[in-house]
PDB file of N, CA and C in Angstrom:
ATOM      1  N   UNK A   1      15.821 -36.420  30.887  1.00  0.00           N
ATOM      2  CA  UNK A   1      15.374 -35.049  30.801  1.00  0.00           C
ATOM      3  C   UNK A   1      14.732 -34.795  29.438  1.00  0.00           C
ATOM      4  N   UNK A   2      13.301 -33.875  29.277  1.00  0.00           N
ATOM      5  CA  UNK A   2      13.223 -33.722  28.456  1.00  0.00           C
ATOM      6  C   UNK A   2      13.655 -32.696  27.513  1.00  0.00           C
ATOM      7  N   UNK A   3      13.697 -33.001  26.326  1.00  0.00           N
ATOM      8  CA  UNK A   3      14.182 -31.368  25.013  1.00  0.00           C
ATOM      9  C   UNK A   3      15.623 -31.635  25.212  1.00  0.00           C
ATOM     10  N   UNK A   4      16.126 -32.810  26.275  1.00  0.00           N
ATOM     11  CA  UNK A   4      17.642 -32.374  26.789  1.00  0.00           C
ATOM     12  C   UNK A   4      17.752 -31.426  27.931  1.00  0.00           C
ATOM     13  N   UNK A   5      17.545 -30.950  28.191  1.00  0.00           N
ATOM     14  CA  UNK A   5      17.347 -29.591  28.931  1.00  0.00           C
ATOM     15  C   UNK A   5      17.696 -28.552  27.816  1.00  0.00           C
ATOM     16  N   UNK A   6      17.547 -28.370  26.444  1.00  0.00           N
ATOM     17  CA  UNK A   6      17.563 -27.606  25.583  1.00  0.00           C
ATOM     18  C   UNK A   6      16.515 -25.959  25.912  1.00  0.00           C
ATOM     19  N   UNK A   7      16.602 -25.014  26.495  1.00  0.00           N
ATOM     20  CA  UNK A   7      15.753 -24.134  26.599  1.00  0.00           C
ATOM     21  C   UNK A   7      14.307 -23.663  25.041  1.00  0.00           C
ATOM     22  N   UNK A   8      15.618 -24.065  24.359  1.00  0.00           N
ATOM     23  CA  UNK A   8      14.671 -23.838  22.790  1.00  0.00           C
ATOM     24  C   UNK A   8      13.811 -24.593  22.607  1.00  0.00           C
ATOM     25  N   UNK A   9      14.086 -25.699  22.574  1.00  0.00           N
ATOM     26  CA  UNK A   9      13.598 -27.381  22.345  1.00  0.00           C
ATOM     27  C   UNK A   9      12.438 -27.394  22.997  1.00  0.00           C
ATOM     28  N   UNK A  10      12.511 -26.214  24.323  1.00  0.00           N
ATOM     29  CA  UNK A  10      11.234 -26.465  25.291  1.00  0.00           C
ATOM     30  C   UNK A  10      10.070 -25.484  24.917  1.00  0.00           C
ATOM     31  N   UNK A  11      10.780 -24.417  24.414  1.00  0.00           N
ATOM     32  CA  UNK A  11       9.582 -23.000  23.759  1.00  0.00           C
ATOM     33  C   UNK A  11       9.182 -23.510  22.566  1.00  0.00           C
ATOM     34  N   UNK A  12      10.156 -24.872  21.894  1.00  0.00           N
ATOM     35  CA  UNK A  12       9.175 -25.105  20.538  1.00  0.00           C
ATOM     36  C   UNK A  12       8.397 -26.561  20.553  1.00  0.00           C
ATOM     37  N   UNK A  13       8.507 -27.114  22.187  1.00  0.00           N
ATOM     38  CA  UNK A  13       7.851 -28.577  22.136  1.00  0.00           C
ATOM     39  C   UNK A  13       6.378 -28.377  21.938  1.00  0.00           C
ATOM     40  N   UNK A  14       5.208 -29.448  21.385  1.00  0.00           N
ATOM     41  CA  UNK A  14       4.356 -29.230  20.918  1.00  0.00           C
ATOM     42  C   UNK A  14       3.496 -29.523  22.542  1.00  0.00           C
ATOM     43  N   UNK A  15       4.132 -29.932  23.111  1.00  0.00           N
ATOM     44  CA  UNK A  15       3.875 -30.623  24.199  1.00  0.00           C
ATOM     45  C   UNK A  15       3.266 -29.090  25.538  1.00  0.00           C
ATOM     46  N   UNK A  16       4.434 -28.784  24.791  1.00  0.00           N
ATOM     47  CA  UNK A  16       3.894 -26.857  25.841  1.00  0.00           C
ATOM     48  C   UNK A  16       3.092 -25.967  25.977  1.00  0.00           C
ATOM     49  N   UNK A  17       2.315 -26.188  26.257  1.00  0.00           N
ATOM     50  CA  UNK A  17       0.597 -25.695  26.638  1.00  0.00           C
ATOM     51  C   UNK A  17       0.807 -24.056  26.445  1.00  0.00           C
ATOM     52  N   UNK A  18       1.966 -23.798  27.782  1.00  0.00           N
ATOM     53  CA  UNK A  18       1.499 -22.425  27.826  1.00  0.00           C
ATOM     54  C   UNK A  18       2.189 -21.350  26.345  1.00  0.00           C
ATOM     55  N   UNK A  19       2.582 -22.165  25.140  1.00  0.00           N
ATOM     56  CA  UNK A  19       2.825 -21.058  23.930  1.00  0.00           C
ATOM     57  C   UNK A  19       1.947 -21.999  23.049  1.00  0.00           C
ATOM     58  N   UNK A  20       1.097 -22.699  23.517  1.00  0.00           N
ATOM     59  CA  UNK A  20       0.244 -22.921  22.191  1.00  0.00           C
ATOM     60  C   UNK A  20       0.551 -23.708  21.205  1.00  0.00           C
ATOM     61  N   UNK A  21       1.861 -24.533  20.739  1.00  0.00           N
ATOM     62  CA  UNK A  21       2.115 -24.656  19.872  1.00  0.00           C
ATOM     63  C   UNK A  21       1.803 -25.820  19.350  1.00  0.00           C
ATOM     64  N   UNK A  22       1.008 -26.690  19.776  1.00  0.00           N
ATOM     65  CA  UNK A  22      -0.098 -27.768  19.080  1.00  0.00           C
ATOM     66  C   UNK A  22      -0.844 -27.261  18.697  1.00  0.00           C
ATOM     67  N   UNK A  23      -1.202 -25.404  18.470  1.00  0.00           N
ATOM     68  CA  UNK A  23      -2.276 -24.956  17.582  1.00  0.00           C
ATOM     69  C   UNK A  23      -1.891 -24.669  16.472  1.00  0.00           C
ATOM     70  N   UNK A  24      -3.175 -24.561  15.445  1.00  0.00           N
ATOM     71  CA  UNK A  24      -2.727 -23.750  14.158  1.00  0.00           C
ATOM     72  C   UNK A  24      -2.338 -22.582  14.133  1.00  0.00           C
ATOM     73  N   UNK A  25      -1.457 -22.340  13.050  1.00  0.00           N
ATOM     74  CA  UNK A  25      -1.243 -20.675  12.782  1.00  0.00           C
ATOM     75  C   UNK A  25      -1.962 -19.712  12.082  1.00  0.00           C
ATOM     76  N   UNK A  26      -3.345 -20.666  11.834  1.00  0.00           N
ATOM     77  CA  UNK A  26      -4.209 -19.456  11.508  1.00  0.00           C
ATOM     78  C   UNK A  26      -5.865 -19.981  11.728  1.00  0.00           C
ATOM     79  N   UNK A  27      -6.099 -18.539  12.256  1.00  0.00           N
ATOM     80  CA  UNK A  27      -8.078 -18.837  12.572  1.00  0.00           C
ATOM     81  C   UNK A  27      -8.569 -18.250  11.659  1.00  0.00           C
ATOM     82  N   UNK A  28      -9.453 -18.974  11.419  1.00  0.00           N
ATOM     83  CA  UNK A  28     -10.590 -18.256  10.459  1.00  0.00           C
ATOM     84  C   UNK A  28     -12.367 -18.430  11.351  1.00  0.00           C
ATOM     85  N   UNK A  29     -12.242 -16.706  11.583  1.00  0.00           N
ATOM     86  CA  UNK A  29     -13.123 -16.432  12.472  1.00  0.00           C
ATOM     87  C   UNK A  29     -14.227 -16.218  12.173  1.00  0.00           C
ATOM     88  N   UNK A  30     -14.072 -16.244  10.973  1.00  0.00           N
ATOM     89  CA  UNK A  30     -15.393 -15.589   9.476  1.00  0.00           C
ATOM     90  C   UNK A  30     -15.873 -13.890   9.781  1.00  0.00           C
ATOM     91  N   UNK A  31     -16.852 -13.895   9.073  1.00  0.00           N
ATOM     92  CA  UNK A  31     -17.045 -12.498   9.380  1.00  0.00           C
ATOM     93  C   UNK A  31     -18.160 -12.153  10.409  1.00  0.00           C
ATOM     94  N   UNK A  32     -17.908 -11.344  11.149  1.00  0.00           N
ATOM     95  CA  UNK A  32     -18.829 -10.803  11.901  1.00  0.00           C
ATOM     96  C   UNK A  32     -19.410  -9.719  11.995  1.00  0.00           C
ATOM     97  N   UNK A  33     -20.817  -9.394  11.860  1.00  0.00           N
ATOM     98  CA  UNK A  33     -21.588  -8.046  11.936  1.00  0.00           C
ATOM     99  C   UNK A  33     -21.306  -7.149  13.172  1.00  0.00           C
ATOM    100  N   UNK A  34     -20.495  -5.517  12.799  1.00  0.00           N
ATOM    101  CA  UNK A  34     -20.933  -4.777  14.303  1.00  0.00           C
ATOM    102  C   UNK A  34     -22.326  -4.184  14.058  1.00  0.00           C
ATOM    103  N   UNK A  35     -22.858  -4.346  15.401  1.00  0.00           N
ATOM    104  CA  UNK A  35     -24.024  -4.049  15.353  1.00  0.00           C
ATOM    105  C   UNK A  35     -24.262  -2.508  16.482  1.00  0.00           C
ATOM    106  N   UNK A  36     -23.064  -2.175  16.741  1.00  0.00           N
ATOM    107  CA  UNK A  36     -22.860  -0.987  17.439  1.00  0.00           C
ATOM    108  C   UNK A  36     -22.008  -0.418  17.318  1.00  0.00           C
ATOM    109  N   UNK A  37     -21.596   1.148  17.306  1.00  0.00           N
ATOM    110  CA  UNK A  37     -20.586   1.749  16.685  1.00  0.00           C
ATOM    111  C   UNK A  37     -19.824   1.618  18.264  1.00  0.00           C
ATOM    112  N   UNK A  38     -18.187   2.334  18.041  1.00  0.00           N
ATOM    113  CA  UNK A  38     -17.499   2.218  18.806  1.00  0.00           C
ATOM    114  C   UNK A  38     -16.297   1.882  18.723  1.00  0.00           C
ATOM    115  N   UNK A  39     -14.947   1.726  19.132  1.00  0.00           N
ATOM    116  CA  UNK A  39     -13.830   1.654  18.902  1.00  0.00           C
ATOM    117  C   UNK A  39     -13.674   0.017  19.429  1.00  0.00           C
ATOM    118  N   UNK A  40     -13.258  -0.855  18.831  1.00  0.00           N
ATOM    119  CA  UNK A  40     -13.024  -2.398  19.467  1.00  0.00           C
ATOM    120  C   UNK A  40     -11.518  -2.812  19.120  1.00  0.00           C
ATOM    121  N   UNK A  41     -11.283  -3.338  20.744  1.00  0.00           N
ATOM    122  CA  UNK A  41      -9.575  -3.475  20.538  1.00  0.00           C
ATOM    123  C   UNK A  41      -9.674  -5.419  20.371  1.00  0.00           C
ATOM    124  N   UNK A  42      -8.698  -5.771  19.949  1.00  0.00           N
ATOM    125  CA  UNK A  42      -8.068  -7.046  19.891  1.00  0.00           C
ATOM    126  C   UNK A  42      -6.470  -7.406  19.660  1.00  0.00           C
ATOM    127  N   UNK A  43      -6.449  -8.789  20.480  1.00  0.00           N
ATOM    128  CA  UNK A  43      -4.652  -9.101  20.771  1.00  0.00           C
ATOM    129  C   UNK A  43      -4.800 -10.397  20.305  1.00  0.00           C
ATOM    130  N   UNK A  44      -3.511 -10.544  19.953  1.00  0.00           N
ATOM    131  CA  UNK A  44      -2.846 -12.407  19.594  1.00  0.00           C
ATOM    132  C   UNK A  44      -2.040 -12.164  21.045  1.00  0.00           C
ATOM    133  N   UNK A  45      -2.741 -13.699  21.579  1.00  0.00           N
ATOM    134  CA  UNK A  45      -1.858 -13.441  22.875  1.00  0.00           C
ATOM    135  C   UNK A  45      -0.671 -14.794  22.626  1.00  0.00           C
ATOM    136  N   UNK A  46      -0.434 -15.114  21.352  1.00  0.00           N
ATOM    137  CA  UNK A  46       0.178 -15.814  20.945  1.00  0.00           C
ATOM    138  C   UNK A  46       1.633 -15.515  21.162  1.00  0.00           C
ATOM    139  N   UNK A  47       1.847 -14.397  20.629  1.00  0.00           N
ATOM    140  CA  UNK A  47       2.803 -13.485  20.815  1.00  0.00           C
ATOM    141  C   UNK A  47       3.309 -12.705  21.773  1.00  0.00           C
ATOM    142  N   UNK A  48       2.493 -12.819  23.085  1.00  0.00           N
ATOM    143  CA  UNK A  48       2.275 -11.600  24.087  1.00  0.00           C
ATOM    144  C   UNK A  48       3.730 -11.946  25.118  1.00  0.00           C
ATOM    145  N   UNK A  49       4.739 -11.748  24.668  1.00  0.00           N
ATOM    146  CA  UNK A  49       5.722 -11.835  25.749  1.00  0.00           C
ATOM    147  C   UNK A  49       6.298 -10.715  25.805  1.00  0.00           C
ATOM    148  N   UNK A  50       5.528  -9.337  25.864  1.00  0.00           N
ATOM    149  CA  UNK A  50       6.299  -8.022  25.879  1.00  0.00           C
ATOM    150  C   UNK A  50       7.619  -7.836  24.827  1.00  0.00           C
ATOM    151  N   UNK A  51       7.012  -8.086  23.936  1.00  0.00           N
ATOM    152  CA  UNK A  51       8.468  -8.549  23.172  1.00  0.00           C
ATOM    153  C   UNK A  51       7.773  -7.209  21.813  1.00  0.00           C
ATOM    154  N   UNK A  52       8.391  -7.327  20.421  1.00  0.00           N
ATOM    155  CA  UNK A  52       7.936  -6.840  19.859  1.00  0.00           C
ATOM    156  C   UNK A  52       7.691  -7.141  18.771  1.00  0.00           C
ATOM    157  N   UNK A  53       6.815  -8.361  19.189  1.00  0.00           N
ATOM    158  CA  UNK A  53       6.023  -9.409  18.428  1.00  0.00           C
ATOM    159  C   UNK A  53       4.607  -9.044  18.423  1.00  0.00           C
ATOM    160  N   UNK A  54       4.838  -8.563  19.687  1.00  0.00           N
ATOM    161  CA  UNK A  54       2.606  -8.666  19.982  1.00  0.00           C
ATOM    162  C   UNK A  54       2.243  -7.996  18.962  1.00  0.00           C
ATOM    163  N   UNK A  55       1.161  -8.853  18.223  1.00  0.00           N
ATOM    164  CA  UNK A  55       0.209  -8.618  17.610  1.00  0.00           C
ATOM    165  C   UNK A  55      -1.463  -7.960  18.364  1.00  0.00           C
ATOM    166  N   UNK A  56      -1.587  -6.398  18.069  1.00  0.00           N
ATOM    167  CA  UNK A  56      -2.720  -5.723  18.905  1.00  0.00           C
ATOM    168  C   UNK A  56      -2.675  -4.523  18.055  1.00  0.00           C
ATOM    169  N   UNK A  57      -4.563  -4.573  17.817  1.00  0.00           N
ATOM    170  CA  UNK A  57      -5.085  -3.387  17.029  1.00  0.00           C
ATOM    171  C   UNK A  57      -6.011  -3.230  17.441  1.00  0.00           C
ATOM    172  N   UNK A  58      -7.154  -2.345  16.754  1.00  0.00           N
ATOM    173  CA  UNK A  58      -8.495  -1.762  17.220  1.00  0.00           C
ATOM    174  C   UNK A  58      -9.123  -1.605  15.786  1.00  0.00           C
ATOM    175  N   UNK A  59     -10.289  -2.002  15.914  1.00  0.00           N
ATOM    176  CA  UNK A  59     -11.273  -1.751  14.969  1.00  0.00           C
ATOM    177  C   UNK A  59     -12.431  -0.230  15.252  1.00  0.00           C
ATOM    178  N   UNK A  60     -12.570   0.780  14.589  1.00  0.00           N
ATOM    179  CA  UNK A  60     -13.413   1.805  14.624  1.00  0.00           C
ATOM    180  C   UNK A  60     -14.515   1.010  13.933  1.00  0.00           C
ATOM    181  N   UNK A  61     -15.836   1.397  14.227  1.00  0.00           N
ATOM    182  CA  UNK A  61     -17.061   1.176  13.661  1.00  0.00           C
ATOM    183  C   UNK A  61     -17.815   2.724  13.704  1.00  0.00           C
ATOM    184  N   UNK A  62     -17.974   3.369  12.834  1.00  0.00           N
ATOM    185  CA  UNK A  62     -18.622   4.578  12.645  1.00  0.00           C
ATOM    186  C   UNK A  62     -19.788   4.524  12.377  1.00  0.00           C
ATOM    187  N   UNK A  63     -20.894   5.140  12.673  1.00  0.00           N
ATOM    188  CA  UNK A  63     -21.926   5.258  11.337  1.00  0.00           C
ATOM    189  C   UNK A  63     -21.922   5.448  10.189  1.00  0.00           C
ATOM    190  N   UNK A  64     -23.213   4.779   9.316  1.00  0.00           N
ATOM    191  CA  UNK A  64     -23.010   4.607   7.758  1.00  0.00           C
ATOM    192  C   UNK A  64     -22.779   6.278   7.822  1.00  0.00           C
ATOM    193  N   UNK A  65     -24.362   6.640   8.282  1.00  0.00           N
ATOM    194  CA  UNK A  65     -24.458   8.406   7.920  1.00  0.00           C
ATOM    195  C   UNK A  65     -24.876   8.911   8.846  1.00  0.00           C
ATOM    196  N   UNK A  66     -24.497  10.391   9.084  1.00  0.00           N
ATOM    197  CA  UNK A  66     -24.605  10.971  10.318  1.00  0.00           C
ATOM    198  C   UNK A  66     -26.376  11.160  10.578  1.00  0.00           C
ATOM    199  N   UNK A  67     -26.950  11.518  11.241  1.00  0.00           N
ATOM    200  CA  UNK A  67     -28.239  11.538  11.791  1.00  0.00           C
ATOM    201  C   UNK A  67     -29.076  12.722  10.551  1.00  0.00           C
ATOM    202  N   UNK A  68     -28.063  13.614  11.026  1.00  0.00           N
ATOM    203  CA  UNK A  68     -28.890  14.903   9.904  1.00  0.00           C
ATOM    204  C   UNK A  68     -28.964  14.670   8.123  1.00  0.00           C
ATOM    205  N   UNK A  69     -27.966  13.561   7.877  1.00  0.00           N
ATOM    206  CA  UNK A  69     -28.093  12.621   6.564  1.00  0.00           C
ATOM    207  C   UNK A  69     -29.185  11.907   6.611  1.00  0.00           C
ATOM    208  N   UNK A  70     -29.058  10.685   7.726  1.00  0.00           N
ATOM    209  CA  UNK A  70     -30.538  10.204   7.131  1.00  0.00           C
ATOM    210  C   UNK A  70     -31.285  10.835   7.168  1.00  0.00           C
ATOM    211  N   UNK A  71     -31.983  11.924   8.167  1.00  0.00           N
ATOM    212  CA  UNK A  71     -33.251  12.839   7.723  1.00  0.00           C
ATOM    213  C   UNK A  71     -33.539  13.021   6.783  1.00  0.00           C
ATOM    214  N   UNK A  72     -31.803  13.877   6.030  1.00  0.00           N
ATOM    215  CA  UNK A  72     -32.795  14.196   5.016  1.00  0.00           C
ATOM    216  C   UNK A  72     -33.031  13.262   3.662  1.00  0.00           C
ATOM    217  N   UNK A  73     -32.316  11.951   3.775  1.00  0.00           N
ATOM    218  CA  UNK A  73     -32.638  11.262   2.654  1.00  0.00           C
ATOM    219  C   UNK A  73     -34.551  10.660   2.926  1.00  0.00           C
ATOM    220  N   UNK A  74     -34.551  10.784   4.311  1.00  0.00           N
ATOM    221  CA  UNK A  74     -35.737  10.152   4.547  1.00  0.00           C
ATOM    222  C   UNK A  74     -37.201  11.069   3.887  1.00  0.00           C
ATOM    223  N   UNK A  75     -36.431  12.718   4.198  1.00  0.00           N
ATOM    224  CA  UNK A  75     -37.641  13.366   3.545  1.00  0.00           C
ATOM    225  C   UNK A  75     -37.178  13.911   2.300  1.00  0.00           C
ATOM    226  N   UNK A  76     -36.698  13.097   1.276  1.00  0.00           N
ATOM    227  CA  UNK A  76     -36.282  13.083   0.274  1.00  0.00           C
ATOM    228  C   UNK A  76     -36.945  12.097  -0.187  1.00  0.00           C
ATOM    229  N   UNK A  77     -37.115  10.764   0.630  1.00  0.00           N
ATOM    230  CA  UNK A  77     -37.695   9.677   0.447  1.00  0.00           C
ATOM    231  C   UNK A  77     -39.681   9.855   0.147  1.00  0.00           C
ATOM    232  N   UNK A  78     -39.613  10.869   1.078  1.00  0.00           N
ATOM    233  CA  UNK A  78     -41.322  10.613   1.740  1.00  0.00           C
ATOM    234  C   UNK A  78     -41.214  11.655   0.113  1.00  0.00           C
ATOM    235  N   UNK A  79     -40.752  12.873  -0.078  1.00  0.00           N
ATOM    236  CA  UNK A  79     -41.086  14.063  -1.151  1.00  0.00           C
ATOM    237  C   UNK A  79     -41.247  12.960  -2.518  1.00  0.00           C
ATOM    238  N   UNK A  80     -40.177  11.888  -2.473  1.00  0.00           N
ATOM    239  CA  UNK A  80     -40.381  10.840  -3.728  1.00  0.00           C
ATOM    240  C   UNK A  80     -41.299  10.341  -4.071  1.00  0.00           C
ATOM    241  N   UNK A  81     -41.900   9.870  -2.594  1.00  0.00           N
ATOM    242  CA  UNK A  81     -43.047   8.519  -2.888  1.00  0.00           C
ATOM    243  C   UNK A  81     -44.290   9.760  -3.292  1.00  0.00           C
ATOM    244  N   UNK A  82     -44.622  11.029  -2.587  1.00  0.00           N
ATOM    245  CA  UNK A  82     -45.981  12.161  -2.428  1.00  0.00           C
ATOM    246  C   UNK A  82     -45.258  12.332  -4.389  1.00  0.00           C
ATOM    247  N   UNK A  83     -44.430  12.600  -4.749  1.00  0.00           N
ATOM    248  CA  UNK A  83     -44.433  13.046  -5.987  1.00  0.00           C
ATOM    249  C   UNK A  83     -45.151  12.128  -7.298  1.00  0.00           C
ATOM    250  N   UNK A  84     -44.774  10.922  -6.850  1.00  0.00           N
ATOM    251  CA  UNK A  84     -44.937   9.614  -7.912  1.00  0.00           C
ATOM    252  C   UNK A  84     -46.651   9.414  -7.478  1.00  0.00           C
ATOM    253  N   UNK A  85     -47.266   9.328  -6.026  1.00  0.00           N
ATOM    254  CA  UNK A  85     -48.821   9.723  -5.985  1.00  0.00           C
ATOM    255  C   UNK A  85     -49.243  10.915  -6.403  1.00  0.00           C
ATOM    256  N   UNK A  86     -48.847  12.287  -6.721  1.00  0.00           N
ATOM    257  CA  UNK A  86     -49.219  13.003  -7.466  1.00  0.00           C
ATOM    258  C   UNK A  86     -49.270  12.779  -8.990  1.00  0.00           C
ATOM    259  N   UNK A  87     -48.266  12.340  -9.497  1.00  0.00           N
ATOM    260  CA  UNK A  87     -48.379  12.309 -11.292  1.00  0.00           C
ATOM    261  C   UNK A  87     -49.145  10.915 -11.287  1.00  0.00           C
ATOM    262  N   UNK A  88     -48.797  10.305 -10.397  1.00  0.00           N
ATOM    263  CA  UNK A  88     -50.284   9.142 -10.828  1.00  0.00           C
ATOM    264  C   UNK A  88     -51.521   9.557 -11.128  1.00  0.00           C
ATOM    265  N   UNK A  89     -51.966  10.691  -9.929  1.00  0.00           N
ATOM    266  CA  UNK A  89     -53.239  11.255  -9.739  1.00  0.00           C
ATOM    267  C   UNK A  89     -53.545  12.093 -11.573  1.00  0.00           C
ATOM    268  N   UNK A  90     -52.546  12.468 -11.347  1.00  0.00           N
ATOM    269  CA  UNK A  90     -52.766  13.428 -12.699  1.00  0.00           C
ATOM    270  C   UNK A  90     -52.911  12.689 -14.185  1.00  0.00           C
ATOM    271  N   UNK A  91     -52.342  11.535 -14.124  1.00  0.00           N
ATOM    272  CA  UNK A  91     -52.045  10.578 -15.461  1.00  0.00           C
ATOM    273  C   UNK A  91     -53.759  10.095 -15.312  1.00  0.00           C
ATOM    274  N   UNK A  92     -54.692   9.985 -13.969  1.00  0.00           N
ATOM    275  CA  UNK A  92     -55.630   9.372 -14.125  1.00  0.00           C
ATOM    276  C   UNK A  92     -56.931  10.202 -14.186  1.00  0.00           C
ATOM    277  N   UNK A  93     -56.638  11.826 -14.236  1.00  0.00           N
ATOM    278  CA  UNK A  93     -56.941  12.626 -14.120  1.00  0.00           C
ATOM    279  C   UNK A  93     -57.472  13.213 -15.946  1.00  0.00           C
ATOM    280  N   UNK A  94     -56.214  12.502 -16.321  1.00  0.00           N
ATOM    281  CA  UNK A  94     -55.905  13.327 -17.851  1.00  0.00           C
ATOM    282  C   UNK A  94     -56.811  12.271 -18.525  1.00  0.00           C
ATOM    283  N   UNK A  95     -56.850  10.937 -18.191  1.00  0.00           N
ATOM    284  CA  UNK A  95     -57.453  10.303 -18.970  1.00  0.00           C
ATOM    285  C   UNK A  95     -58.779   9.651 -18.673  1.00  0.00           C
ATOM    286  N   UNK A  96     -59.084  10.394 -17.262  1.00  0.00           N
ATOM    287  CA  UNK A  96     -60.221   9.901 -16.962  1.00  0.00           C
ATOM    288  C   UNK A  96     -61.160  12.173 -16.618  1.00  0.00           C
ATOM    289  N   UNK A  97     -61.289  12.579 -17.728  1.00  0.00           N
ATOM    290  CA  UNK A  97     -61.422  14.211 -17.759  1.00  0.00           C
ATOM    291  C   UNK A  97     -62.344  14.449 -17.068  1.00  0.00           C
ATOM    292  N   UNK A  98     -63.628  13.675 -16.926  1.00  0.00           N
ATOM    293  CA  UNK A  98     -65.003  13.691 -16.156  1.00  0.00           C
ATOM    294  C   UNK A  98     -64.831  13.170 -14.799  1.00  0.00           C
ATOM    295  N   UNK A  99     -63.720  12.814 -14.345  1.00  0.00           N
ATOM    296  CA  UNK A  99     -64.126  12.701 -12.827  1.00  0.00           C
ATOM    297  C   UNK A  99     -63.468  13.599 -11.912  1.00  0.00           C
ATOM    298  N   UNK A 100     -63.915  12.998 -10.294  1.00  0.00           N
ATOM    299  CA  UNK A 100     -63.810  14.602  -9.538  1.00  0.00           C
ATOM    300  C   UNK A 100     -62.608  14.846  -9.472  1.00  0.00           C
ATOM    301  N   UNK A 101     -61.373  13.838  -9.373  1.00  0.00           N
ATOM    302  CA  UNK A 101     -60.001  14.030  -9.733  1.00  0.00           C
ATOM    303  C   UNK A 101     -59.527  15.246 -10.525  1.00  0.00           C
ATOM    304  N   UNK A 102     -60.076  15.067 -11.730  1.00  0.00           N
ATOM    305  CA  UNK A 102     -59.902  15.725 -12.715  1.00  0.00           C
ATOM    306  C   UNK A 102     -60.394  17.141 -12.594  1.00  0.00           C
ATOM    307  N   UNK A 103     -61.331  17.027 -11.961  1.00  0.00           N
ATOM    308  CA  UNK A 103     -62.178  18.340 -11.794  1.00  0.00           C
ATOM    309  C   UNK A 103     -61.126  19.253 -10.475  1.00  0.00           C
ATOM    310  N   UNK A 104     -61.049  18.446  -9.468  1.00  0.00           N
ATOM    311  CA  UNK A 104     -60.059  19.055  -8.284  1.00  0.00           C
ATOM    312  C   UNK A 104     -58.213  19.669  -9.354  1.00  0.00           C
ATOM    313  N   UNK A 105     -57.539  18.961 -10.338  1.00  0.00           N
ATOM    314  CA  UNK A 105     -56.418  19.914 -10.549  1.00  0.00           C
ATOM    315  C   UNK A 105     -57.033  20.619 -11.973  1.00  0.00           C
ATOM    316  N   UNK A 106     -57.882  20.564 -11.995  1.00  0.00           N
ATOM    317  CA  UNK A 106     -58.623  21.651 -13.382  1.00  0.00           C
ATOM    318  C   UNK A 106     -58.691  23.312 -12.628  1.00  0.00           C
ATOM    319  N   UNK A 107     -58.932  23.058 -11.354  1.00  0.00           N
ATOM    320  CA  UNK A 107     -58.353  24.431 -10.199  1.00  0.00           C
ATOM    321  C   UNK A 107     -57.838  24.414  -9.914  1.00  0.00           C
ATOM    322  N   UNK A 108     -56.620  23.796  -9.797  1.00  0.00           N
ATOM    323  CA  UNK A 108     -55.214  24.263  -9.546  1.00  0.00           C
ATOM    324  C   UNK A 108     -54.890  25.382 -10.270  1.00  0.00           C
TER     325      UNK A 108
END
C-alpha cells in the first residue's frame, strides 16, 4: 500500500496530481497591462477546498481621469500650444518691425 494507507502521507505525496504538490509555491506572472477598466476577480485553486484557506480577490481598474478631465486638460493643451504660436508671432514681429506681421498686432 502506498503512504501506508496514511491519509496525510497521501494529501502530501508529490505523486498527487489533484493538490498540485510537484508544483512550486510561487508564480511569477510578471506584470500585466489592463487595457480595459472593470472589476477582475482571481483564485488560487491551490487552496480551494472550501476551507478557509482559499486564496480569492478582485482587482478594480478605474480610469486614469474622468472624461470631463481630459477635456479639459486637452483644451488647456490646444490654449498652450495657440499661446506659445502667438508670442512667437510677436517675438518675430518685434524684431522684424517692417513686416506685415508686425503691421497686423501694431492694430491690435
Amino acid at each position: 500500500p502506498k503512504n501506508n494507507n496514511n491519509a496525510g502521507a497521501v494529501e502530501q505525496d508529490k505523486q498527487n496530481c489533484m493538490k498540485l504538490n510537484a508544483g512550486t509555491p510561487y508564480f511569477d506572472g510578471g506584470l500585466i497591462r489592463m487595457n480595459s477598466t472593470g472589476t477582475f476577480y482571481y483564485m488560487n485553486t491551490r487552496n480551494n477546498n472550501f476551507s478557509n484557506r482559499g486564496q480569492k480577490g478582485s482587482i478594480a481598474i478605474v480610469p486614469l481621469l474622468p472624461s470631463w478631465a481630459l477635456a479639459l486638460v486637452l483644451v488647456g493643451a490646444g490654449a498652450f500650444v495657440l499661446a506659445g504660436g502667438v508670442a512667437g508671432l510677436m517675438m518675430y514681429a518685434k524684431s522684424h518691425p517692417h513686416s506685415g506681421i508686425a503691421e497686423t498686432f501694431s492694430k491690435m
